[in-house]
PDB file of N, CA and C in Angstrom:
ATOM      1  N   UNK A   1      70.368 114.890  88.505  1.00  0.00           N
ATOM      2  CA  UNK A   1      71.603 114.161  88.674  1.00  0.00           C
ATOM      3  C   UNK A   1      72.656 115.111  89.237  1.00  0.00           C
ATOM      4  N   UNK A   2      73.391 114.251  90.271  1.00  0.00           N
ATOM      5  CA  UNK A   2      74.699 114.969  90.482  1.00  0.00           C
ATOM      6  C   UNK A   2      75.617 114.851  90.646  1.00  0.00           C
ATOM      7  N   UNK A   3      76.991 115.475  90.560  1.00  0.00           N
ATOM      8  CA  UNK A   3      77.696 114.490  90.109  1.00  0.00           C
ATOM      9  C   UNK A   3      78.825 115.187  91.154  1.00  0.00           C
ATOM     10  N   UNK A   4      79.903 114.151  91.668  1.00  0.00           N
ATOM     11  CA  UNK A   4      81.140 114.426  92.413  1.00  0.00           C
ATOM     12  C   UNK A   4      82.216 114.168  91.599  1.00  0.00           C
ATOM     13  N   UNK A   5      83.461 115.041  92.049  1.00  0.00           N
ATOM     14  CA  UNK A   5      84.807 114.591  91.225  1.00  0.00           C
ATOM     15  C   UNK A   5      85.854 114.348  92.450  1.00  0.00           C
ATOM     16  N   UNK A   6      86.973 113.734  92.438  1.00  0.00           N
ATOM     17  CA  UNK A   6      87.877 113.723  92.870  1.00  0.00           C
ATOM     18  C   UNK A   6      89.179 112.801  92.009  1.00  0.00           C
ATOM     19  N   UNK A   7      90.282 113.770  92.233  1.00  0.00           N
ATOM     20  CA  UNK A   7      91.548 113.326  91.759  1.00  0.00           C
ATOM     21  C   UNK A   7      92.481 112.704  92.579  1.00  0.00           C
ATOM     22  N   UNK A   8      93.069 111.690  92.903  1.00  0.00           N
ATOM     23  CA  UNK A   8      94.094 111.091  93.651  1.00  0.00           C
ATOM     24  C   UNK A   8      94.891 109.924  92.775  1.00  0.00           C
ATOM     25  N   UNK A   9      96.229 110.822  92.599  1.00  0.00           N
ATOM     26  CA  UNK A   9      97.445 109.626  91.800  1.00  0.00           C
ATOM     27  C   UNK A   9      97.254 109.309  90.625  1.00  0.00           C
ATOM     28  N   UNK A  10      96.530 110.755  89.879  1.00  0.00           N
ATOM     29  CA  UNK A  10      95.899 110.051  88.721  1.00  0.00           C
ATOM     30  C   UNK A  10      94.922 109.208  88.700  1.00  0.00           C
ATOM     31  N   UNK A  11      93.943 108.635  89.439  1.00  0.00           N
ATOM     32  CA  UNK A  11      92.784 108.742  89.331  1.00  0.00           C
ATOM     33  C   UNK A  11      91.460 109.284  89.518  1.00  0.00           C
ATOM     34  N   UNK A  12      90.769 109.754  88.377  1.00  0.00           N
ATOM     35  CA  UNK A  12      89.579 110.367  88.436  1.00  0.00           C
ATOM     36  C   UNK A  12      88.557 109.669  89.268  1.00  0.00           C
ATOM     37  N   UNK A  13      87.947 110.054  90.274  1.00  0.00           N
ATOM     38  CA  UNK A  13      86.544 109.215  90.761  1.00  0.00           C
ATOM     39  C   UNK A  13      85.252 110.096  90.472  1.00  0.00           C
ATOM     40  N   UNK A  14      84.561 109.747  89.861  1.00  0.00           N
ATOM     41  CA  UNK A  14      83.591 110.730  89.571  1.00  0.00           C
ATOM     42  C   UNK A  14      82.030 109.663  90.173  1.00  0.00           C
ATOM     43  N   UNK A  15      81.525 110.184  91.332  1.00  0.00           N
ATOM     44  CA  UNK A  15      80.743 109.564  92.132  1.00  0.00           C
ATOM     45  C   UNK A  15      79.576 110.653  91.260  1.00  0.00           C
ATOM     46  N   UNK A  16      78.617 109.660  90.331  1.00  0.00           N
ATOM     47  CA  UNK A  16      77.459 109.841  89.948  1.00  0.00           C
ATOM     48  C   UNK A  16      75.726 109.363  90.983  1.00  0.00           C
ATOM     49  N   UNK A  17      74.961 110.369  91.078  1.00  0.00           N
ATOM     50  CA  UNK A  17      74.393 110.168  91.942  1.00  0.00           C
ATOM     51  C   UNK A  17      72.818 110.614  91.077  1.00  0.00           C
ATOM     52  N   UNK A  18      71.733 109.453  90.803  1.00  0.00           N
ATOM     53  CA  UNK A  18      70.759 110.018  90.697  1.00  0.00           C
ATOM     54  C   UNK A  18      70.114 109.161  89.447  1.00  0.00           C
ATOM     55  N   UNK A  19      69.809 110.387  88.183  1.00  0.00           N
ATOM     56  CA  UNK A  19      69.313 109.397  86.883  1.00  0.00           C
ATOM     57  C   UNK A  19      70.016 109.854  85.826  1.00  0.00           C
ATOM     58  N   UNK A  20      70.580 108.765  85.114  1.00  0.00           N
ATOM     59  CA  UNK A  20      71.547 109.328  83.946  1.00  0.00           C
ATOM     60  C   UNK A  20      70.674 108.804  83.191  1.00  0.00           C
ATOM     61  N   UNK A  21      70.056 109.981  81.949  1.00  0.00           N
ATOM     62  CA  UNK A  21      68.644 109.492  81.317  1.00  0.00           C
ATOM     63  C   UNK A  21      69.379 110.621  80.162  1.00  0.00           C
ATOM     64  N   UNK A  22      68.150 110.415  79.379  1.00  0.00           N
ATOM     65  CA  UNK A  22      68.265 111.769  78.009  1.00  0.00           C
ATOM     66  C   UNK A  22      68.586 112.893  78.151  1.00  0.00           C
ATOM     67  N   UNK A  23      68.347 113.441  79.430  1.00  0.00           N
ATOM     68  CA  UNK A  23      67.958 114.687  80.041  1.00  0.00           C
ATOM     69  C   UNK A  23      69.817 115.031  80.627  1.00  0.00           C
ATOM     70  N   UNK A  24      70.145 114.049  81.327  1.00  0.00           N
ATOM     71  CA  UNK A  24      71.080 114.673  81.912  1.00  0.00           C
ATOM     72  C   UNK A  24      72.757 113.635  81.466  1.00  0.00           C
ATOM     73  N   UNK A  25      72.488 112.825  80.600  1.00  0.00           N
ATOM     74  CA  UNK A  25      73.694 112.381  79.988  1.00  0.00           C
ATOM     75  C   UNK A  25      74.633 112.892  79.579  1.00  0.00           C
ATOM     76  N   UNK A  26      74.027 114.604  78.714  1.00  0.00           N
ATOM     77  CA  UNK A  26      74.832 115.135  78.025  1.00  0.00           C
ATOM     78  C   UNK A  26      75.680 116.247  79.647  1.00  0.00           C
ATOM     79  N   UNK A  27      75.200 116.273  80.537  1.00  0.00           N
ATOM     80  CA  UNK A  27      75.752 116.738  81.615  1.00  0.00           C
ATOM     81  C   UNK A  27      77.012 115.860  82.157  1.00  0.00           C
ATOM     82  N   UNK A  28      76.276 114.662  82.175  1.00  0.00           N
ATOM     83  CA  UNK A  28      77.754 113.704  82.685  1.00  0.00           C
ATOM     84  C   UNK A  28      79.083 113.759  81.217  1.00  0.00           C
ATOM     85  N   UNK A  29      78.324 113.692  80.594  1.00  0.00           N
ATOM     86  CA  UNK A  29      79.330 113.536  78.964  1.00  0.00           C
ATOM     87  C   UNK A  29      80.578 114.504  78.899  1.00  0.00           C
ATOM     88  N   UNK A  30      80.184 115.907  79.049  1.00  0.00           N
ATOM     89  CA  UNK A  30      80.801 117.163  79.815  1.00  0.00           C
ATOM     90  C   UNK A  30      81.592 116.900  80.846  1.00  0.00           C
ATOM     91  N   UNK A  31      81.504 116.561  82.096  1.00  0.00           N
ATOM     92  CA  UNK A  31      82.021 116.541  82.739  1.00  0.00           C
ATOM     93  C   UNK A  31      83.125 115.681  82.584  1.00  0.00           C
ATOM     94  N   UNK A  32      83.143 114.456  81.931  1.00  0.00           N
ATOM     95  CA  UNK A  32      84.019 113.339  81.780  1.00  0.00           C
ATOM     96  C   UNK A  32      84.699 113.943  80.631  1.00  0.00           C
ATOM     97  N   UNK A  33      84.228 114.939  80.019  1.00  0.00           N
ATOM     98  CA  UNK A  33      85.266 114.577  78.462  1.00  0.00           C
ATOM     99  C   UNK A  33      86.433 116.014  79.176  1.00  0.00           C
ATOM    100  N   UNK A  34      85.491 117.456  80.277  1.00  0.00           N
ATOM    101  CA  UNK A  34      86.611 117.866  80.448  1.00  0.00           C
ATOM    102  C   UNK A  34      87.887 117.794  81.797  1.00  0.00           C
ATOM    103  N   UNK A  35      87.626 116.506  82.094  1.00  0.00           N
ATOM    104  CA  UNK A  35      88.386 115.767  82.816  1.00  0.00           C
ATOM    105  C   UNK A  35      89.053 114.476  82.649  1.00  0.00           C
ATOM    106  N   UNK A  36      88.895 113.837  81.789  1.00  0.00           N
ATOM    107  CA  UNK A  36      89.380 112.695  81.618  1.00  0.00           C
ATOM    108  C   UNK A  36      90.772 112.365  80.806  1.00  0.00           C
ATOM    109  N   UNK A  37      91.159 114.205  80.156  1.00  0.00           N
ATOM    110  CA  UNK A  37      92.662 114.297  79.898  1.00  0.00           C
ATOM    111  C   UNK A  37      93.493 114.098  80.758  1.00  0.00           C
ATOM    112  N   UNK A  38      93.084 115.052  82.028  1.00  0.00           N
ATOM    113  CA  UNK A  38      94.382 114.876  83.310  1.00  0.00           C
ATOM    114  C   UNK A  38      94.411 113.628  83.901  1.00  0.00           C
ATOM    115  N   UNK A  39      93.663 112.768  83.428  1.00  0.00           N
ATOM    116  CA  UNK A  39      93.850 111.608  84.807  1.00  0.00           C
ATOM    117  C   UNK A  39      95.032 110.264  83.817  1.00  0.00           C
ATOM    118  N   UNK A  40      95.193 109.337  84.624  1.00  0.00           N
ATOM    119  CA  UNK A  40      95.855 107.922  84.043  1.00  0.00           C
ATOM    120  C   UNK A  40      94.508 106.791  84.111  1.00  0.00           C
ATOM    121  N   UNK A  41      93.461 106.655  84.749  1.00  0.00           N
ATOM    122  CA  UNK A  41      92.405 106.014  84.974  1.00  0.00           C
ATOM    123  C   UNK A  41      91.329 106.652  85.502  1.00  0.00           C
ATOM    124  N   UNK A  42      90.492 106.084  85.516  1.00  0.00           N
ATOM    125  CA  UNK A  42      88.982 106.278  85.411  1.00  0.00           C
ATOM    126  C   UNK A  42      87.961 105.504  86.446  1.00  0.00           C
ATOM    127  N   UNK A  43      87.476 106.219  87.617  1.00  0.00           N
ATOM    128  CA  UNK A  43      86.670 105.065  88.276  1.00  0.00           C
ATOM    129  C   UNK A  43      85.121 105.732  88.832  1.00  0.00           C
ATOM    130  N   UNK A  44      83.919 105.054  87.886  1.00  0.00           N
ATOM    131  CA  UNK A  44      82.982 105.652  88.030  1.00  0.00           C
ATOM    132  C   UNK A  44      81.751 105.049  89.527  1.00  0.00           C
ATOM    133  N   UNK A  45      81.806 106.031  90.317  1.00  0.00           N
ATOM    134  CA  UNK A  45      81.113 105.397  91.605  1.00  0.00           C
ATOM    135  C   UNK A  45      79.468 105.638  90.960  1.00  0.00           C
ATOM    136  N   UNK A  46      78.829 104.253  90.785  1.00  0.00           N
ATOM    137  CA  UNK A  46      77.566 104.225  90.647  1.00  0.00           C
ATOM    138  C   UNK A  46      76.456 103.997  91.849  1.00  0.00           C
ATOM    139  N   UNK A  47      76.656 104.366  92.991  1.00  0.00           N
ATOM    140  CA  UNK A  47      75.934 103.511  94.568  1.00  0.00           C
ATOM    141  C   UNK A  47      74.522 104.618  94.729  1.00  0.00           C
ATOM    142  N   UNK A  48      74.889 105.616  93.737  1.00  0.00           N
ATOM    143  CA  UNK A  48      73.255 106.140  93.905  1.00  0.00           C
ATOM    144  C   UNK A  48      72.676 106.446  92.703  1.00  0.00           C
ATOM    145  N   UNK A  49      73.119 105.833  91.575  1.00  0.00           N
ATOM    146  CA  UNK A  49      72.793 105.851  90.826  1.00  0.00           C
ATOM    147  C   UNK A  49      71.942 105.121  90.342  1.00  0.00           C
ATOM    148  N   UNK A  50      70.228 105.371  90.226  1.00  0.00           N
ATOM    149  CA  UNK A  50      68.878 104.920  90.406  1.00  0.00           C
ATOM    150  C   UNK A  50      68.450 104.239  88.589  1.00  0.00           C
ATOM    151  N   UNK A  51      69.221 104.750  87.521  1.00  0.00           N
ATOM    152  CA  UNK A  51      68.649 104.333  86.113  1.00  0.00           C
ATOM    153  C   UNK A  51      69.780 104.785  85.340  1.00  0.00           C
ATOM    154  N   UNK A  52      69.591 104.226  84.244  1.00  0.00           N
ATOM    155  CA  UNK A  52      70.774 104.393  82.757  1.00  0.00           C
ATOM    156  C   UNK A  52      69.815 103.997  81.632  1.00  0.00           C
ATOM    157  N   UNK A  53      69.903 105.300  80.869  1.00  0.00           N
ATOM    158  CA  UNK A  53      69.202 104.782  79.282  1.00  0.00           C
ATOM    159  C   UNK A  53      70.010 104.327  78.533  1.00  0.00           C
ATOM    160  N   UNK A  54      70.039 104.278  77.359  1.00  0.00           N
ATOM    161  CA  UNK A  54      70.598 104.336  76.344  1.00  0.00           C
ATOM    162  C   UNK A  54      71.536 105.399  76.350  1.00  0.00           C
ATOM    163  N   UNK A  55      71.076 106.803  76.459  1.00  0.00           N
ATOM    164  CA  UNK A  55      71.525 107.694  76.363  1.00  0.00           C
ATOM    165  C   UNK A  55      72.985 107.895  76.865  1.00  0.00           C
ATOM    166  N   UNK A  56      72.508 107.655  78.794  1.00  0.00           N
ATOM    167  CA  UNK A  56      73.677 107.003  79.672  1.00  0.00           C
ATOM    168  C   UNK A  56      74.879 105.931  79.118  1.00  0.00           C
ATOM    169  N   UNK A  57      74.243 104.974  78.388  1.00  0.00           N
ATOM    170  CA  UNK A  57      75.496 104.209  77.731  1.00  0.00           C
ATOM    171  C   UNK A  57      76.331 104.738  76.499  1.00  0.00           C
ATOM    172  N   UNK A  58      75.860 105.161  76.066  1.00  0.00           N
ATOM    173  CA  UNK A  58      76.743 105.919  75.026  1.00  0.00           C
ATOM    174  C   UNK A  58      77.781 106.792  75.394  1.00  0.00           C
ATOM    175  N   UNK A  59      77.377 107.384  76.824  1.00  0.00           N
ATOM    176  CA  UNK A  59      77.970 108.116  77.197  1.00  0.00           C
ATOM    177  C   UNK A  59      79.735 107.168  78.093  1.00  0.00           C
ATOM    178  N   UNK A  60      78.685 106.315  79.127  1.00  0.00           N
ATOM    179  CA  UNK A  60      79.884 104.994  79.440  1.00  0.00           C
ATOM    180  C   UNK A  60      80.764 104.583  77.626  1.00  0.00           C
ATOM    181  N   UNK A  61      80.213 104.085  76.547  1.00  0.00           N
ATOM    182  CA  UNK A  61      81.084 103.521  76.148  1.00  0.00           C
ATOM    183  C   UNK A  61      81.969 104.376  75.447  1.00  0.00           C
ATOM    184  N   UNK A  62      81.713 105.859  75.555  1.00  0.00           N
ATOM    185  CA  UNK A  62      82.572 106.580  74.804  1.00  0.00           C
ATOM    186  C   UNK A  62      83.902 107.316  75.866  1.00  0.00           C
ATOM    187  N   UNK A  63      83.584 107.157  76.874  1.00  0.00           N
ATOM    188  CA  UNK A  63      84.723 106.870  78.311  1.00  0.00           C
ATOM    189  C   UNK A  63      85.201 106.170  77.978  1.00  0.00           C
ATOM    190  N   UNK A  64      84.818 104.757  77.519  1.00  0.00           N
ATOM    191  CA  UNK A  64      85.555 103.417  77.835  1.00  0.00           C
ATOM    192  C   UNK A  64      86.362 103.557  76.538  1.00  0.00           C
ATOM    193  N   UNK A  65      86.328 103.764  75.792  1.00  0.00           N
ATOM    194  CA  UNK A  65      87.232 104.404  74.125  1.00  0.00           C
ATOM    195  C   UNK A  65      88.257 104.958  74.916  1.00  0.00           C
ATOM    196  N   UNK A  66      88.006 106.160  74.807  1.00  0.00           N
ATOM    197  CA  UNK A  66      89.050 106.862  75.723  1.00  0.00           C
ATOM    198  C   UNK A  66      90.017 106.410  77.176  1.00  0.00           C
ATOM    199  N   UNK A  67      89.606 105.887  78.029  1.00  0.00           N
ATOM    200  CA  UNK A  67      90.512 105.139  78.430  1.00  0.00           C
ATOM    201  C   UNK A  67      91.027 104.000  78.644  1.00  0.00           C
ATOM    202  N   UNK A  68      90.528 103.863  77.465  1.00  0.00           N
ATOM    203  CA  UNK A  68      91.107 101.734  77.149  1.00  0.00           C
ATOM    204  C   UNK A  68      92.398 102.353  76.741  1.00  0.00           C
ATOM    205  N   UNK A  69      92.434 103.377  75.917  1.00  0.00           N
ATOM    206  CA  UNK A  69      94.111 103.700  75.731  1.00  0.00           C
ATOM    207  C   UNK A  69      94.891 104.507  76.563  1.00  0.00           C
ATOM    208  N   UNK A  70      93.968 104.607  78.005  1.00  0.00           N
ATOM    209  CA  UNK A  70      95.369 104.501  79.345  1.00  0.00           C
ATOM    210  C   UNK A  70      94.865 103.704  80.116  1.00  0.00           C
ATOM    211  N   UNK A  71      94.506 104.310  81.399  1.00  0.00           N
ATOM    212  CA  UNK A  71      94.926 103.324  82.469  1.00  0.00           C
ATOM    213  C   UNK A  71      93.520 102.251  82.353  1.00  0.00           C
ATOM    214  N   UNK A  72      92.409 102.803  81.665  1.00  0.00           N
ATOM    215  CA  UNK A  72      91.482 101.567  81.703  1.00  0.00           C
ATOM    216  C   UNK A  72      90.328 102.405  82.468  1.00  0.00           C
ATOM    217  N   UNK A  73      89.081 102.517  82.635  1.00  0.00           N
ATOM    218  CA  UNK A  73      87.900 102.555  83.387  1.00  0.00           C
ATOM    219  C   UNK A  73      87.441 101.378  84.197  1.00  0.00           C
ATOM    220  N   UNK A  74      87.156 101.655  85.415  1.00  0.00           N
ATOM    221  CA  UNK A  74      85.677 100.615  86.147  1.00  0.00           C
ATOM    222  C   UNK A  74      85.027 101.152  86.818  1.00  0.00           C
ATOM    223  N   UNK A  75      83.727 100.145  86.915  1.00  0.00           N
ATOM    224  CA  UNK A  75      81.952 100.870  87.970  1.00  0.00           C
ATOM    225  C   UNK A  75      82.076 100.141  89.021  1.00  0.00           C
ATOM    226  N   UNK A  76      82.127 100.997  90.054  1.00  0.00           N
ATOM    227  CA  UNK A  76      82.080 100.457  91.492  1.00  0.00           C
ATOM    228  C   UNK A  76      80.678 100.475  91.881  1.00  0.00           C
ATOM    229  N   UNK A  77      80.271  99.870  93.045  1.00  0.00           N
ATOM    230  CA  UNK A  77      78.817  99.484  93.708  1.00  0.00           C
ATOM    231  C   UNK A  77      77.839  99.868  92.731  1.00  0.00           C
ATOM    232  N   UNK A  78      77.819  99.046  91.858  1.00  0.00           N
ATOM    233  CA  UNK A  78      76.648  99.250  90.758  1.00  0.00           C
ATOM    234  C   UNK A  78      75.594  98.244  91.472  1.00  0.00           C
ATOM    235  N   UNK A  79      74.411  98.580  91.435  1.00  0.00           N
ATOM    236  CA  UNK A  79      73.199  97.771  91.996  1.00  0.00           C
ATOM    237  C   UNK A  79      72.861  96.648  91.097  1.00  0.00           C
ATOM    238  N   UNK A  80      71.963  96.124  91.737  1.00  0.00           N
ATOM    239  CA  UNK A  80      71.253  94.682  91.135  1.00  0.00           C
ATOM    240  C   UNK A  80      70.878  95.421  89.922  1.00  0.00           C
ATOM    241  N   UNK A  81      70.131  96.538  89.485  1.00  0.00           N
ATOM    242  CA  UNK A  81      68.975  96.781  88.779  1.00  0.00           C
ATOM    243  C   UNK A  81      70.042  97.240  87.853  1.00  0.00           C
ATOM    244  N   UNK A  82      71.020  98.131  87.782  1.00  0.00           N
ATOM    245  CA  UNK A  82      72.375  98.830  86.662  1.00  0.00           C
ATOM    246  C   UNK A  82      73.129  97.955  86.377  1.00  0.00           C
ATOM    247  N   UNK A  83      73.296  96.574  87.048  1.00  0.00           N
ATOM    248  CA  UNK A  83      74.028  95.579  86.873  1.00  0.00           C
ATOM    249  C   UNK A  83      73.178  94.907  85.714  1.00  0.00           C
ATOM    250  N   UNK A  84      71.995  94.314  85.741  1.00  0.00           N
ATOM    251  CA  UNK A  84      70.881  93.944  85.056  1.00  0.00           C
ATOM    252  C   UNK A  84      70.846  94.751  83.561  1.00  0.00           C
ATOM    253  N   UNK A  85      71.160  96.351  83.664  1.00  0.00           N
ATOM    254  CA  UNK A  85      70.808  96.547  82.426  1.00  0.00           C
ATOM    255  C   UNK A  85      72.183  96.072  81.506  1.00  0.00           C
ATOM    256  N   UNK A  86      73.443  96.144  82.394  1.00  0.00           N
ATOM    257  CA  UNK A  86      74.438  96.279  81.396  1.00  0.00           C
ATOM    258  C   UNK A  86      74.608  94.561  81.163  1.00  0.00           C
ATOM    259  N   UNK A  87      73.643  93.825  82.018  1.00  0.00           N
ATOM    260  CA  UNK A  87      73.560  92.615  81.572  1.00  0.00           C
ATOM    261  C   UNK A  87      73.223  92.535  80.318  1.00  0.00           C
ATOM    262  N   UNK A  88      72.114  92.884  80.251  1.00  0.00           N
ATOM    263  CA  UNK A  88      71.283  92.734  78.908  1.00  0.00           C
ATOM    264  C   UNK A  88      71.362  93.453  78.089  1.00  0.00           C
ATOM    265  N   UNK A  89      72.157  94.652  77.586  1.00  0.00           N
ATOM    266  CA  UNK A  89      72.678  94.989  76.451  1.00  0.00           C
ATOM    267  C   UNK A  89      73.995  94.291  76.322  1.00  0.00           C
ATOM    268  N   UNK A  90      74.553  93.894  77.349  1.00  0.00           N
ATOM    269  CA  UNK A  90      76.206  93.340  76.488  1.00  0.00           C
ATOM    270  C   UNK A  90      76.930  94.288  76.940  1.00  0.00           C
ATOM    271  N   UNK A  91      76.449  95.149  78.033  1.00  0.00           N
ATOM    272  CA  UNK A  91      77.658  96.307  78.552  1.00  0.00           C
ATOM    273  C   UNK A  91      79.155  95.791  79.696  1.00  0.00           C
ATOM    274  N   UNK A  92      77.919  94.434  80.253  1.00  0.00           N
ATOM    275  CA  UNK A  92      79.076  93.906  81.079  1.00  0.00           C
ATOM    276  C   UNK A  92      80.233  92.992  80.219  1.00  0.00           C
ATOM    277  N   UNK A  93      79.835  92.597  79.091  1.00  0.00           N
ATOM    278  CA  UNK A  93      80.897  92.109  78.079  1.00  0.00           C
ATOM    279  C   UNK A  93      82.449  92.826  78.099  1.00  0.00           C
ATOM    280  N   UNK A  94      82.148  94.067  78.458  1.00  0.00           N
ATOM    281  CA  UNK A  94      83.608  94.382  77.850  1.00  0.00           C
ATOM    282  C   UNK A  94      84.042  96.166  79.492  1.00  0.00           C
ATOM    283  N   UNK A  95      82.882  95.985  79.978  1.00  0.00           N
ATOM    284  CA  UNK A  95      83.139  96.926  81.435  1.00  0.00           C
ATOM    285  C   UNK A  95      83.282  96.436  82.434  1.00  0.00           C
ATOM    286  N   UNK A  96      84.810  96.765  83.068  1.00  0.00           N
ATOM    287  CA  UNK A  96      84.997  96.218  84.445  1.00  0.00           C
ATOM    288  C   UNK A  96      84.167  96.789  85.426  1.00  0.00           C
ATOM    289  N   UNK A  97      83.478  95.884  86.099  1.00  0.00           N
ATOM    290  CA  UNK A  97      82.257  96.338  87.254  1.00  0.00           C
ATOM    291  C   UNK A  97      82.692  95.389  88.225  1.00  0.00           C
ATOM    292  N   UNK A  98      82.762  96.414  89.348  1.00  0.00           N
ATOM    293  CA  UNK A  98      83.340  96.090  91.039  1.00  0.00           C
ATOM    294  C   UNK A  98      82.563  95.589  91.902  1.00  0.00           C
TER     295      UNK A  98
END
């Protein structure tokens, strides 16, 4: 997995690229927790992002904690197949997806 950052106006874009699995969640987890002080919002680019475990969601809903009390998080170009999973756990229930 790999991962991009960029800051503009207070928002974080962090363009994730690859497999957010057991293996490399705790990599994205890191990266978001030591960035997600400076920003006002949160916008996670998912367009190459190939799988999400469990692991991966824990990691999304503990972002989404954290900036529900500012500017808010959303997943841009999430695919049929990442769209599908957060179908079926109940992730799209409460995550804005673009």
């Amino acid at each position: 997995m790999d991962i991009k950052k960029s800051m503009e106006n207070g928002v974080l874009t962090v363009s994730v690229i690859g497999r957010v699995d057991t293996t490399t969640a705790p990599t994205l987890e890191t990266e978001l927790k030591n960035n997600m002080s400076g920003c006002d919002s949160l916008v996670l680019d998912f367009a190459q992002v190939e799988y999400i475990s469990s692991a991966g969601l824990r990691v999304l809903l503990s972002a989404h904690k954290v900036m529900s009390k500012k500017g808010g998080m959303k997943l841009i170009n999430v695919s049929e197949d990442i769209a599908e999973i957060f179908e079926v756990t109940g992730f799209s229930d409460f995550l804005v997806i673009k």
